[in-house]
Structures are given as structure tokens and as C-alpha cells.
PDB file of N, CA and C in Angstrom:
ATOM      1  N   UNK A   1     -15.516 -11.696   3.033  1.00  0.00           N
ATOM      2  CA  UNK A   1     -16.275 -10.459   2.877  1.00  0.00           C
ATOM      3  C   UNK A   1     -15.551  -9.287   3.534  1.00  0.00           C
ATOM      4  N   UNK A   2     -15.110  -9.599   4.720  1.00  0.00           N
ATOM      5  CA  UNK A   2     -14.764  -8.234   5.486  1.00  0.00           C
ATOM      6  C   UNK A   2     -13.381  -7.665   4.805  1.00  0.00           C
ATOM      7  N   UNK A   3     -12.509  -8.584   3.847  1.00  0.00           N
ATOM      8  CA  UNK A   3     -11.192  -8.196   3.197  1.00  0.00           C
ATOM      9  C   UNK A   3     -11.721  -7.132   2.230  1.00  0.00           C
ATOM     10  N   UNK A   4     -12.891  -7.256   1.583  1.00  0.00           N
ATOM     11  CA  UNK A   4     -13.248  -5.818   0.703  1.00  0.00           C
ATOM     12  C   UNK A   4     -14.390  -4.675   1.520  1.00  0.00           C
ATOM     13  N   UNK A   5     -13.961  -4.666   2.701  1.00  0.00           N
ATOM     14  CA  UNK A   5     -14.696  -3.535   3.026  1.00  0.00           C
ATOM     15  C   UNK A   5     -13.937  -2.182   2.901  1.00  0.00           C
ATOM     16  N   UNK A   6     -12.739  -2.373   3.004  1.00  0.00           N
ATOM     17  CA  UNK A   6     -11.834  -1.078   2.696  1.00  0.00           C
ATOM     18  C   UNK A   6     -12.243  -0.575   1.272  1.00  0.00           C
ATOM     19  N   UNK A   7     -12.705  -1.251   0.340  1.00  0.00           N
ATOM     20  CA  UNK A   7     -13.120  -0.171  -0.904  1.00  0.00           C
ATOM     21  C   UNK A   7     -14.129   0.195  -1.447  1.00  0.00           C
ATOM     22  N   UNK A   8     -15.162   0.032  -0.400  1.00  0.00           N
ATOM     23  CA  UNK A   8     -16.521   0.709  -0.102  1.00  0.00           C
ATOM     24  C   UNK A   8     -16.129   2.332   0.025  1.00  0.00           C
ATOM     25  N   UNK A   9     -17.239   3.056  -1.187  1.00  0.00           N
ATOM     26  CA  UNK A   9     -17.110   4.480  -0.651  1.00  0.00           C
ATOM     27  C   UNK A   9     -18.396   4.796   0.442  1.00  0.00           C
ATOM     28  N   UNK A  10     -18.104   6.366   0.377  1.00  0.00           N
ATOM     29  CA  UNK A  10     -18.968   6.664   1.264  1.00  0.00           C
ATOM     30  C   UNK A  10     -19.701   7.664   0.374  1.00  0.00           C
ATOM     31  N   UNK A  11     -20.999   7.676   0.409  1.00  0.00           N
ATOM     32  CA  UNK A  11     -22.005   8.331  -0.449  1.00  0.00           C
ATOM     33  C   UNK A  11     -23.052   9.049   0.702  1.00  0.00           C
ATOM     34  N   UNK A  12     -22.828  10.132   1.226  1.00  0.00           N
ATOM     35  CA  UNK A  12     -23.229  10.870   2.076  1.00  0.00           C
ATOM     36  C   UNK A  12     -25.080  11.394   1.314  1.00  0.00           C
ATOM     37  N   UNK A  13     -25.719  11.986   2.911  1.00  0.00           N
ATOM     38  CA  UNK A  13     -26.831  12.249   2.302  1.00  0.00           C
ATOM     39  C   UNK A  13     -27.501  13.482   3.816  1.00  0.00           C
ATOM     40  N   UNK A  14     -28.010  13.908   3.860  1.00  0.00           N
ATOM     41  CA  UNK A  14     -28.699  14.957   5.011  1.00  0.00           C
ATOM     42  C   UNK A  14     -29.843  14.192   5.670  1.00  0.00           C
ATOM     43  N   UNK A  15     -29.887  14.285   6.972  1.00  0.00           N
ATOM     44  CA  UNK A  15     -31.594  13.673   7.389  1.00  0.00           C
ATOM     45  C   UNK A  15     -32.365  14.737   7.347  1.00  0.00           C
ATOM     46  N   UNK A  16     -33.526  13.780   8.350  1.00  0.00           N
ATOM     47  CA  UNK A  16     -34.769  14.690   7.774  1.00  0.00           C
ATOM     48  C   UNK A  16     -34.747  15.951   8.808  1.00  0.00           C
ATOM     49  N   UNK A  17     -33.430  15.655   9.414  1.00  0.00           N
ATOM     50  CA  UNK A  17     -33.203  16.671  10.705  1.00  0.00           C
ATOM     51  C   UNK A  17     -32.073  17.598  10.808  1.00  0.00           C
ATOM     52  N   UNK A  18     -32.246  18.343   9.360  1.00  0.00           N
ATOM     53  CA  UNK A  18     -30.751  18.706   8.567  1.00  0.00           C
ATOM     54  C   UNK A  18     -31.114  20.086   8.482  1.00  0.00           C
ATOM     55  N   UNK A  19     -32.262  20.358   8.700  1.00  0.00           N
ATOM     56  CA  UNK A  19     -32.606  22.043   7.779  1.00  0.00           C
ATOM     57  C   UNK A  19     -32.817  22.467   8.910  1.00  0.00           C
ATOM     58  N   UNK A  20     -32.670  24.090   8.883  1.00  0.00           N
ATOM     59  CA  UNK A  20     -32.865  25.038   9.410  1.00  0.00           C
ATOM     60  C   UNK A  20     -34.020  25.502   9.973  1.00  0.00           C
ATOM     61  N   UNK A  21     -34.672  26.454   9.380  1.00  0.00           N
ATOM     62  CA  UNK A  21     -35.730  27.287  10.297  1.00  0.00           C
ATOM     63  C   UNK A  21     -36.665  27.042  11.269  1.00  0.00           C
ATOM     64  N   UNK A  22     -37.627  25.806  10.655  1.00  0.00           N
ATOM     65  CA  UNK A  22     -38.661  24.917  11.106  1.00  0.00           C
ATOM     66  C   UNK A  22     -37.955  23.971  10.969  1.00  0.00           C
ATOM     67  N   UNK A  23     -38.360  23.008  12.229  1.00  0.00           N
ATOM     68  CA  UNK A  23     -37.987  21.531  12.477  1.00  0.00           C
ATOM     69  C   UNK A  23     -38.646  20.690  11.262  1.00  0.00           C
ATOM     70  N   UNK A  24     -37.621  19.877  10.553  1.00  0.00           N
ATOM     71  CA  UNK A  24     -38.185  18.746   9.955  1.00  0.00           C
ATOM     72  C   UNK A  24     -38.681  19.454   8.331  1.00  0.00           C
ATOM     73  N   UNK A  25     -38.763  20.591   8.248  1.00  0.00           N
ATOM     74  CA  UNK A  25     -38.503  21.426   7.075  1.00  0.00           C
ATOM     75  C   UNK A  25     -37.061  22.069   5.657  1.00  0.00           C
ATOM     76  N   UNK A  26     -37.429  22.385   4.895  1.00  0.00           N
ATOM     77  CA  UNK A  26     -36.952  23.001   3.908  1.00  0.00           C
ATOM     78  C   UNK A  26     -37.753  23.642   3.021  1.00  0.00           C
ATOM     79  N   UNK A  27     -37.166  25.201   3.088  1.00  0.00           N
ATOM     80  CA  UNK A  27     -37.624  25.990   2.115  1.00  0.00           C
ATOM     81  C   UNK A  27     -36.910  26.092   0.278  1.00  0.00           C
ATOM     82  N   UNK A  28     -37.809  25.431  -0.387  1.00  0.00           N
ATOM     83  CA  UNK A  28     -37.190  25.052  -1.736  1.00  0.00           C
ATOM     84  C   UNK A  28     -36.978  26.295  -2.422  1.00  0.00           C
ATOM     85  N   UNK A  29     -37.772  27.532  -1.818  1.00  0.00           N
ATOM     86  CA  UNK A  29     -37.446  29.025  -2.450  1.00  0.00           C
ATOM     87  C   UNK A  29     -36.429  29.902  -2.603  1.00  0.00           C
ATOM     88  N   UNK A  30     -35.668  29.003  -1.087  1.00  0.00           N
ATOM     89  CA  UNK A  30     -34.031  30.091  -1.234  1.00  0.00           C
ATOM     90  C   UNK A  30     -33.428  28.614  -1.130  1.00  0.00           C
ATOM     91  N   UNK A  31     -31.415  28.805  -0.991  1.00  0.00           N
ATOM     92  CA  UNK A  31     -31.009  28.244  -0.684  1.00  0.00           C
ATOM     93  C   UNK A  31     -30.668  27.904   0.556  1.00  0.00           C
ATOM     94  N   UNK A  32     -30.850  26.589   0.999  1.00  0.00           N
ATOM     95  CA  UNK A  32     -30.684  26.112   2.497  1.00  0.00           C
ATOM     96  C   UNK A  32     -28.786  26.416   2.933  1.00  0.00           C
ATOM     97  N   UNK A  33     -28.565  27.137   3.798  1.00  0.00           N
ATOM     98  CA  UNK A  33     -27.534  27.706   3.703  1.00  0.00           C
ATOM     99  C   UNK A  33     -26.771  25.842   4.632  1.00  0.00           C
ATOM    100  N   UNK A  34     -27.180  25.269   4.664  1.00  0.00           N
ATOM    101  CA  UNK A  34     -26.540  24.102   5.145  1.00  0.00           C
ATOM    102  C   UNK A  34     -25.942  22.738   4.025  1.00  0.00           C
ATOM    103  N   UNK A  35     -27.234  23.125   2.463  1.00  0.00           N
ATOM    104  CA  UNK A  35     -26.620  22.386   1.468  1.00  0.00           C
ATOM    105  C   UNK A  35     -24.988  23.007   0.940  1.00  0.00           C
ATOM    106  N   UNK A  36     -24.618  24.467   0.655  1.00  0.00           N
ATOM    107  CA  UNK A  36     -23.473  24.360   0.402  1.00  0.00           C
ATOM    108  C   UNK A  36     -22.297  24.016   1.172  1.00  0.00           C
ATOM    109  N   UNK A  37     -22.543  23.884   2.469  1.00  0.00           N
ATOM    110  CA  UNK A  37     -21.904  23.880   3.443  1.00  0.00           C
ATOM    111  C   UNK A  37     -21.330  22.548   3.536  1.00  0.00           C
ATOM    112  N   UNK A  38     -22.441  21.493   3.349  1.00  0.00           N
ATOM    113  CA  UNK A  38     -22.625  20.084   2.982  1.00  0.00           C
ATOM    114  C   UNK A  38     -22.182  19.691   1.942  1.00  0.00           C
ATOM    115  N   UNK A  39     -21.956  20.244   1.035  1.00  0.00           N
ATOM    116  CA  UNK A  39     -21.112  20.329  -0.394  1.00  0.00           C
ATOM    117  C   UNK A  39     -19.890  20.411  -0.817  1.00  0.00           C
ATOM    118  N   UNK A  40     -19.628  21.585  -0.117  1.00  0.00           N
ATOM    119  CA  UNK A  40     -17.881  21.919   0.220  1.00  0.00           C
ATOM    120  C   UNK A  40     -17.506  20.535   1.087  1.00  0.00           C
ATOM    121  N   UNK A  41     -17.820  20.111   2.360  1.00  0.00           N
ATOM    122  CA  UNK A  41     -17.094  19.029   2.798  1.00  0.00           C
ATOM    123  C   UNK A  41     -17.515  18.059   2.346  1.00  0.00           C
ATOM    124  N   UNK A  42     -18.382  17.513   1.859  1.00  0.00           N
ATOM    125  CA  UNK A  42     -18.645  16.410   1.080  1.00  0.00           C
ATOM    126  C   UNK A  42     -17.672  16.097  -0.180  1.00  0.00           C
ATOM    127  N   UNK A  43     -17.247  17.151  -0.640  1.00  0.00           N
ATOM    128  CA  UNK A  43     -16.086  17.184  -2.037  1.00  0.00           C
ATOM    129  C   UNK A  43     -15.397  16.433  -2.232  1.00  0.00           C
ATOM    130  N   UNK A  44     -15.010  15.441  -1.125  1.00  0.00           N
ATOM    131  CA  UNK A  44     -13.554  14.955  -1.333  1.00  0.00           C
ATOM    132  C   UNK A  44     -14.552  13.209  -1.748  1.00  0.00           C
ATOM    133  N   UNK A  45     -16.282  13.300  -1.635  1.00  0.00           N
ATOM    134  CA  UNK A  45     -16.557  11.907  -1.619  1.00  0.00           C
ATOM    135  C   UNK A  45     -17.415  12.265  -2.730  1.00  0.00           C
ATOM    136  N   UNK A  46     -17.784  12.776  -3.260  1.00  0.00           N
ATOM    137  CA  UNK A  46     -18.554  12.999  -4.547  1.00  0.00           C
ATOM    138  C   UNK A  46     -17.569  14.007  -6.047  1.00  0.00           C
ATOM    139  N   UNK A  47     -18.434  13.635  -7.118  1.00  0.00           N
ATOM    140  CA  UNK A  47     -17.743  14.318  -8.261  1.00  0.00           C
ATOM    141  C   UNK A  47     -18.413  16.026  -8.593  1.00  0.00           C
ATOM    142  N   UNK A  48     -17.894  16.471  -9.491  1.00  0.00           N
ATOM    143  CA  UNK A  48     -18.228  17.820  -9.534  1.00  0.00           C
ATOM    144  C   UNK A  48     -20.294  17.938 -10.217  1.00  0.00           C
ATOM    145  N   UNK A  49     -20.579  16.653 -11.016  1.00  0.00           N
ATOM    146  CA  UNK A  49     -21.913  16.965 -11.106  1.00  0.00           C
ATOM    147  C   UNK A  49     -22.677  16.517 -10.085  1.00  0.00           C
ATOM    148  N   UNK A  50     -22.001  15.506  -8.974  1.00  0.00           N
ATOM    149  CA  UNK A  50     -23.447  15.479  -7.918  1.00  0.00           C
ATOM    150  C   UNK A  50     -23.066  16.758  -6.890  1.00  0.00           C
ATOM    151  N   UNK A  51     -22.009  17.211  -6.758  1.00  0.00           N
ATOM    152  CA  UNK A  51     -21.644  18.317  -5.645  1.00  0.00           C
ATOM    153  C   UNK A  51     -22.925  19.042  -6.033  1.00  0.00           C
ATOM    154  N   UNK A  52     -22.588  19.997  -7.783  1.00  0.00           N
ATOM    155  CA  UNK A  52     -23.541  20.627  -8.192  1.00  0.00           C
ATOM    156  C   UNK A  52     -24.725  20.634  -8.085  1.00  0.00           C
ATOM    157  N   UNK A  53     -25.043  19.409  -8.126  1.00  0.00           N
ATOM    158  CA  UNK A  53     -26.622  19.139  -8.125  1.00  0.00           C
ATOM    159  C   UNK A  53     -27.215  19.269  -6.448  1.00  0.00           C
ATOM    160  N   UNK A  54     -26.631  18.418  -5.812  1.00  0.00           N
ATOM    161  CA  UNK A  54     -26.581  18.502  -4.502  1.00  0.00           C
ATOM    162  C   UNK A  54     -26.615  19.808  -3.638  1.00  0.00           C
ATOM    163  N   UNK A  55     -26.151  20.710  -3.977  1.00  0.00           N
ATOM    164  CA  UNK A  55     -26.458  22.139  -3.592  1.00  0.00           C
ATOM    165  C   UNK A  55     -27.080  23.218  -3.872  1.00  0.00           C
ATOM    166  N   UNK A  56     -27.953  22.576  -5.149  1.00  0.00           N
ATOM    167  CA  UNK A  56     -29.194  23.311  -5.470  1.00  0.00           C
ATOM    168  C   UNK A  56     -30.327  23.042  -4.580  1.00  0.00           C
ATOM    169  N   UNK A  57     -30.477  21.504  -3.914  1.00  0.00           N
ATOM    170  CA  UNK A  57     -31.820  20.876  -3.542  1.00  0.00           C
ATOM    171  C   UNK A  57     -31.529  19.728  -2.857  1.00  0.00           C
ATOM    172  N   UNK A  58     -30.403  19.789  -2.831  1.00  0.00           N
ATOM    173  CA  UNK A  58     -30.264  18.502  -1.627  1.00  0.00           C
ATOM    174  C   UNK A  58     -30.446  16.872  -1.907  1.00  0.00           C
ATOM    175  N   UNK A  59     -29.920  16.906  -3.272  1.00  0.00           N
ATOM    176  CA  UNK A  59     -30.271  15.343  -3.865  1.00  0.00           C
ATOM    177  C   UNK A  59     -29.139  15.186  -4.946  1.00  0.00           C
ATOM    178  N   UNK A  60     -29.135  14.376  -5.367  1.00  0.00           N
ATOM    179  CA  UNK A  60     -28.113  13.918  -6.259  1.00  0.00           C
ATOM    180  C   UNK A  60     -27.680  12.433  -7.091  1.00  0.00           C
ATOM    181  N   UNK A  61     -27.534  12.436  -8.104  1.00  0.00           N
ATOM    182  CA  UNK A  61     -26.915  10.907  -8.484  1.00  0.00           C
ATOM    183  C   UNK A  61     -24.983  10.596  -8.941  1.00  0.00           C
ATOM    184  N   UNK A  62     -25.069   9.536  -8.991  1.00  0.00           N
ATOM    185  CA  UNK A  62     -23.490   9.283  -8.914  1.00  0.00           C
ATOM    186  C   UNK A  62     -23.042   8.108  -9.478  1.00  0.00           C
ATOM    187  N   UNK A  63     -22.347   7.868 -10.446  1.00  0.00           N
ATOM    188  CA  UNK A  63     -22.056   6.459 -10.877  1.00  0.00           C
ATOM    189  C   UNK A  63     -21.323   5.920  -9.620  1.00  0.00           C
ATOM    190  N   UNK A  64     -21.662   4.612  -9.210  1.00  0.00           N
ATOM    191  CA  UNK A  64     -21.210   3.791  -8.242  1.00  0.00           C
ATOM    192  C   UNK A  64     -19.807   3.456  -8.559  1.00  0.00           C
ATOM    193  N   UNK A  65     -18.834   3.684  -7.428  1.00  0.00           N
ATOM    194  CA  UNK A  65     -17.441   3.341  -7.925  1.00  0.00           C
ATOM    195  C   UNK A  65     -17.337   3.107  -6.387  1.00  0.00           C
ATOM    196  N   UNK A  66     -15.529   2.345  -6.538  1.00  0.00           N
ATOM    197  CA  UNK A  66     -14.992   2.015  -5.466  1.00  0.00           C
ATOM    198  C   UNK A  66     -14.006   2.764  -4.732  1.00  0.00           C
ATOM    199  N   UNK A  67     -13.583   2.940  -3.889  1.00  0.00           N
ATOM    200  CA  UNK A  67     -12.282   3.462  -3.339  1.00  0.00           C
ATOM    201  C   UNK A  67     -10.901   3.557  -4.041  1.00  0.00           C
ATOM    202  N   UNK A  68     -10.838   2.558  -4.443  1.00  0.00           N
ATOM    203  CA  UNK A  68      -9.788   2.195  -5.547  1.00  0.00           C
ATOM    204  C   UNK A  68     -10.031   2.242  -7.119  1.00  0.00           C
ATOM    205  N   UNK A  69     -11.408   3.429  -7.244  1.00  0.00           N
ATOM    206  CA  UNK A  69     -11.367   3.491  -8.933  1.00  0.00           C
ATOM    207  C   UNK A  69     -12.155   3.089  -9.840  1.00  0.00           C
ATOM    208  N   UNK A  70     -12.451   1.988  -9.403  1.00  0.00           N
ATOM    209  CA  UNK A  70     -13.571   0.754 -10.154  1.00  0.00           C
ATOM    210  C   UNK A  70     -14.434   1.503  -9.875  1.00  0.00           C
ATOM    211  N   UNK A  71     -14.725   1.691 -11.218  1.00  0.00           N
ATOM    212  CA  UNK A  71     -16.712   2.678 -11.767  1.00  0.00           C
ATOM    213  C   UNK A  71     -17.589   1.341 -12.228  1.00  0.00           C
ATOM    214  N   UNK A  72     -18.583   1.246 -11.995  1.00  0.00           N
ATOM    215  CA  UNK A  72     -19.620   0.452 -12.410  1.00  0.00           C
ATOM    216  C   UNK A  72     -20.815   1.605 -13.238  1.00  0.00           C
ATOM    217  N   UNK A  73     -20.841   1.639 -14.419  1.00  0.00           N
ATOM    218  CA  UNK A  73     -21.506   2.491 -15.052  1.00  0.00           C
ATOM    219  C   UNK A  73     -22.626   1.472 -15.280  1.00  0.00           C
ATOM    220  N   UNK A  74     -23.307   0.725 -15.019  1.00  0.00           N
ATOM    221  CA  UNK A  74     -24.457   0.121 -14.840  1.00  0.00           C
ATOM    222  C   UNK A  74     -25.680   0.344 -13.609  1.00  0.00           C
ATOM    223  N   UNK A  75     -24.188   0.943 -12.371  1.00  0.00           N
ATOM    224  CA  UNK A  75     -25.240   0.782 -11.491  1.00  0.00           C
ATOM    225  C   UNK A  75     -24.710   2.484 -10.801  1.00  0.00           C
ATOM    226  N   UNK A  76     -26.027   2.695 -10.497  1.00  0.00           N
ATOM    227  CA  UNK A  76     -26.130   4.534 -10.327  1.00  0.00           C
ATOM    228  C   UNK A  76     -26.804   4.043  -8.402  1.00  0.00           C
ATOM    229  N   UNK A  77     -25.905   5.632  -8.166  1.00  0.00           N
ATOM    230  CA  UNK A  77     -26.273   6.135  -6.354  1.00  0.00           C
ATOM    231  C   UNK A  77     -26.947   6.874  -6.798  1.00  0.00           C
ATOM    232  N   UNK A  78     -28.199   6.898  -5.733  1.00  0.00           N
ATOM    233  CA  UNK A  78     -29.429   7.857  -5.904  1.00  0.00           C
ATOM    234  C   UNK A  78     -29.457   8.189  -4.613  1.00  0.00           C
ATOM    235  N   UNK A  79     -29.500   9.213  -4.341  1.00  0.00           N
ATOM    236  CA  UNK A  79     -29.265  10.056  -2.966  1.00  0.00           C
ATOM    237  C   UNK A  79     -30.565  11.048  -2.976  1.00  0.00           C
ATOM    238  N   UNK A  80     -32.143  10.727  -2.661  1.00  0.00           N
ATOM    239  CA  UNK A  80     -33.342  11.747  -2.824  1.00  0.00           C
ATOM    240  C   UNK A  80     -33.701  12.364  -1.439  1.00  0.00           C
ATOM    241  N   UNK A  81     -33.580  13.440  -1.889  1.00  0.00           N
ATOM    242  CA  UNK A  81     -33.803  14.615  -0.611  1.00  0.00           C
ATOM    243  C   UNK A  81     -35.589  14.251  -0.381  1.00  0.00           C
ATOM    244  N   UNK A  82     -36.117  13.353   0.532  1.00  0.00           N
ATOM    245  CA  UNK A  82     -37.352  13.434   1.168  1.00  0.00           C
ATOM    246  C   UNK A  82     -37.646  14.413   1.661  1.00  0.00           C
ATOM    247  N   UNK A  83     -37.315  16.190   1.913  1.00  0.00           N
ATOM    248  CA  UNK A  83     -38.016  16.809   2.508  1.00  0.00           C
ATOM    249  C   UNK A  83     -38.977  17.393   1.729  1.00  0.00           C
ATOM    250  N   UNK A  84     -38.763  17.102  -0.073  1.00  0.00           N
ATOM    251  CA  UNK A  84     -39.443  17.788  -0.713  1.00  0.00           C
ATOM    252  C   UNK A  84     -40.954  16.623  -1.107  1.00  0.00           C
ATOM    253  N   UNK A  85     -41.161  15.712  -0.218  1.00  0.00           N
ATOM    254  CA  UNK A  85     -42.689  14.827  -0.320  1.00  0.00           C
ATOM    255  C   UNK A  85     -42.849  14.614   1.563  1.00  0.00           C
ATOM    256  N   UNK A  86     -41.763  15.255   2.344  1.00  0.00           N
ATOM    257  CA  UNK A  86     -42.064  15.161   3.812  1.00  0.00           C
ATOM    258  C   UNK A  86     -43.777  15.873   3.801  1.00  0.00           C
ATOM    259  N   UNK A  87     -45.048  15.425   3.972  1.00  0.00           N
ATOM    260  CA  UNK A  87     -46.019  16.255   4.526  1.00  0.00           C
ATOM    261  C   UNK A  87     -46.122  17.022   5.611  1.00  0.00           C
ATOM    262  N   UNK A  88     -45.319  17.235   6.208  1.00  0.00           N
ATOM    263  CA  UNK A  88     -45.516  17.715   7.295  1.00  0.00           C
ATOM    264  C   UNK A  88     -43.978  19.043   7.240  1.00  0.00           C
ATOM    265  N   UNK A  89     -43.959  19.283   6.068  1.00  0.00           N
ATOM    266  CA  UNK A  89     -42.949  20.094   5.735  1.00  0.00           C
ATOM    267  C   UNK A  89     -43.731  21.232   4.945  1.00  0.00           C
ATOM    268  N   UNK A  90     -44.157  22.540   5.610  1.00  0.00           N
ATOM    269  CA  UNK A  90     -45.231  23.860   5.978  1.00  0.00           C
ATOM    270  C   UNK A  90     -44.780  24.457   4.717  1.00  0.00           C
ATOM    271  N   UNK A  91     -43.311  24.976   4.534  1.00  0.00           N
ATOM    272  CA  UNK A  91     -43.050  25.458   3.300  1.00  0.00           C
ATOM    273  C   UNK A  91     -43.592  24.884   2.028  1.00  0.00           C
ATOM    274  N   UNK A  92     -44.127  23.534   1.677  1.00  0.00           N
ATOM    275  CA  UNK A  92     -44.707  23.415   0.501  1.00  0.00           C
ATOM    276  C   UNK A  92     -46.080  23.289   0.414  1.00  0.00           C
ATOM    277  N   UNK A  93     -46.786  23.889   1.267  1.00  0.00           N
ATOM    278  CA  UNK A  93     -48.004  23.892   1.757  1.00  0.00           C
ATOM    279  C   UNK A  93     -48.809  24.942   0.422  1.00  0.00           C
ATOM    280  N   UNK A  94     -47.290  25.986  -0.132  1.00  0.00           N
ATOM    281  CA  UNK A  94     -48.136  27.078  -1.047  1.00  0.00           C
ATOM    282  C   UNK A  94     -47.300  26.914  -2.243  1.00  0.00           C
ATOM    283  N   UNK A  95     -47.072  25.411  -2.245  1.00  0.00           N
ATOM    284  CA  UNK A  95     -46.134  25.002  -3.477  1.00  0.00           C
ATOM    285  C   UNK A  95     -46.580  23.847  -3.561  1.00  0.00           C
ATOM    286  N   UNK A  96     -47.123  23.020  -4.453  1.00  0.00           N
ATOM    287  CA  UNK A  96     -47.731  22.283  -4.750  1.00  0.00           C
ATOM    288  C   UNK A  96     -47.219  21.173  -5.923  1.00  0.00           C
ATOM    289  N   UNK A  97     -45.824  21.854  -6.509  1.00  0.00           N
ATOM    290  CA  UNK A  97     -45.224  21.587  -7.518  1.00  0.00           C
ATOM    291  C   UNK A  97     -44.049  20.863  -7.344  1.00  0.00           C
ATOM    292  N   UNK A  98     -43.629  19.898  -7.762  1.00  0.00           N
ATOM    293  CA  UNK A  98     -41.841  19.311  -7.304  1.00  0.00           C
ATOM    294  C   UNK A  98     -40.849  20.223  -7.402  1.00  0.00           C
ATOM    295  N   UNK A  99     -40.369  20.684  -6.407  1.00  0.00           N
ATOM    296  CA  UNK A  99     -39.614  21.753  -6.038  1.00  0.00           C
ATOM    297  C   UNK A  99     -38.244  21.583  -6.915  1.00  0.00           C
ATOM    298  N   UNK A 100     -37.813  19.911  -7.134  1.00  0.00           N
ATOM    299  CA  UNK A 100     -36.640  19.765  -7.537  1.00  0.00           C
ATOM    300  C   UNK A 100     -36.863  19.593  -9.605  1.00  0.00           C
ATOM    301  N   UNK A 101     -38.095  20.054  -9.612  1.00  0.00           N
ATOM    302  CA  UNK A 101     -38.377  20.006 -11.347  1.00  0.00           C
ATOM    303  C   UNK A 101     -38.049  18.160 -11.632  1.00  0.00           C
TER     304      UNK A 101
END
């Protein structure tokens, strides 16, 4: 097992202790000036549609591949931004709607 750990990627994601203004929050109305930020250095481990997606809202999917290339188009990375069902996250208190559509 441990001979294929070298071609494990790395599929990055934000905690719930990632946003700005209010602790444990995100405002889905503007952009969180920490997702593009998170985007740009994340680049070198994701492709150009989860970057994209990922810096609208903080979530993203990704066909599963290896270090060395090997895509598995069967099996998908799902990377879901929980701040947008966190309850205790004030900004959607007057939004009621899935922020990420």
C-alpha cells in the first residue's frame, strides 16, 4: 500500500473557519475575498472548471485522477462548501434560497 501513496493527489477544500467577517460565516452576496485567493494557489492542484467554480462559492467538482495522469471518469471529487447549510451562519438568515443555485 504505502508504494502508491506518491500518486495520490491533493484535492484541497476551506474549513468552516475560512471566511472573513463573522466567525464561522459567509456572505453568498459578494465575493469572499479569500475564495480567489484560494484559487490562484490552489491552481497548480485543480483544473480550470473547478478553479472556476470554486471561486464563485467555494465548492467544486473534479474528475478523480492521479499524480501521474490516470483520470478515472467514473469516479468524481466533490468538494461542498458547508457554510451555505452552516445554521448558525447570520448572513443567510435573509436568504432562504441555495446560495450556490
Amino acid at each position: 500500500m504505502t508504494e502508491n501513496l506518491g500518486k495520490w493527489r491533493t484535492y484541497p477544500l476551506e474549513g468552516n473557519h475560512d471566511f472573513g467577517e463573522v466567525i464561522n460565516s459567509q456572505n453568498f452576496d459578494v465575493t469572499d475575498p479569500i475564495l480567489p485567493f484560494l484559487a490562484n494557489y490552489w491552481s497548480k492542484w485543480l483544473d480550470e472548471d473547478s478553479i472556476s467554480d470554486f471561486q464563485k462559492m467555494g465548492f467544486y467538482t473534479a474528475k478523480f485522477s492521479t499524480t501521474d495522469g490516470t483520470q478515472y471518469d467514473n469516479v468524481n471529487v466533490i468538494a461542498i462548501n458547508t457554510e451555505a447549510c452552516y445554521n448558525a451562519n447570520y448572513y443567510l438568515f435573509s436568504n432562504r434560497e441555495d446560495p450556490g443555485d
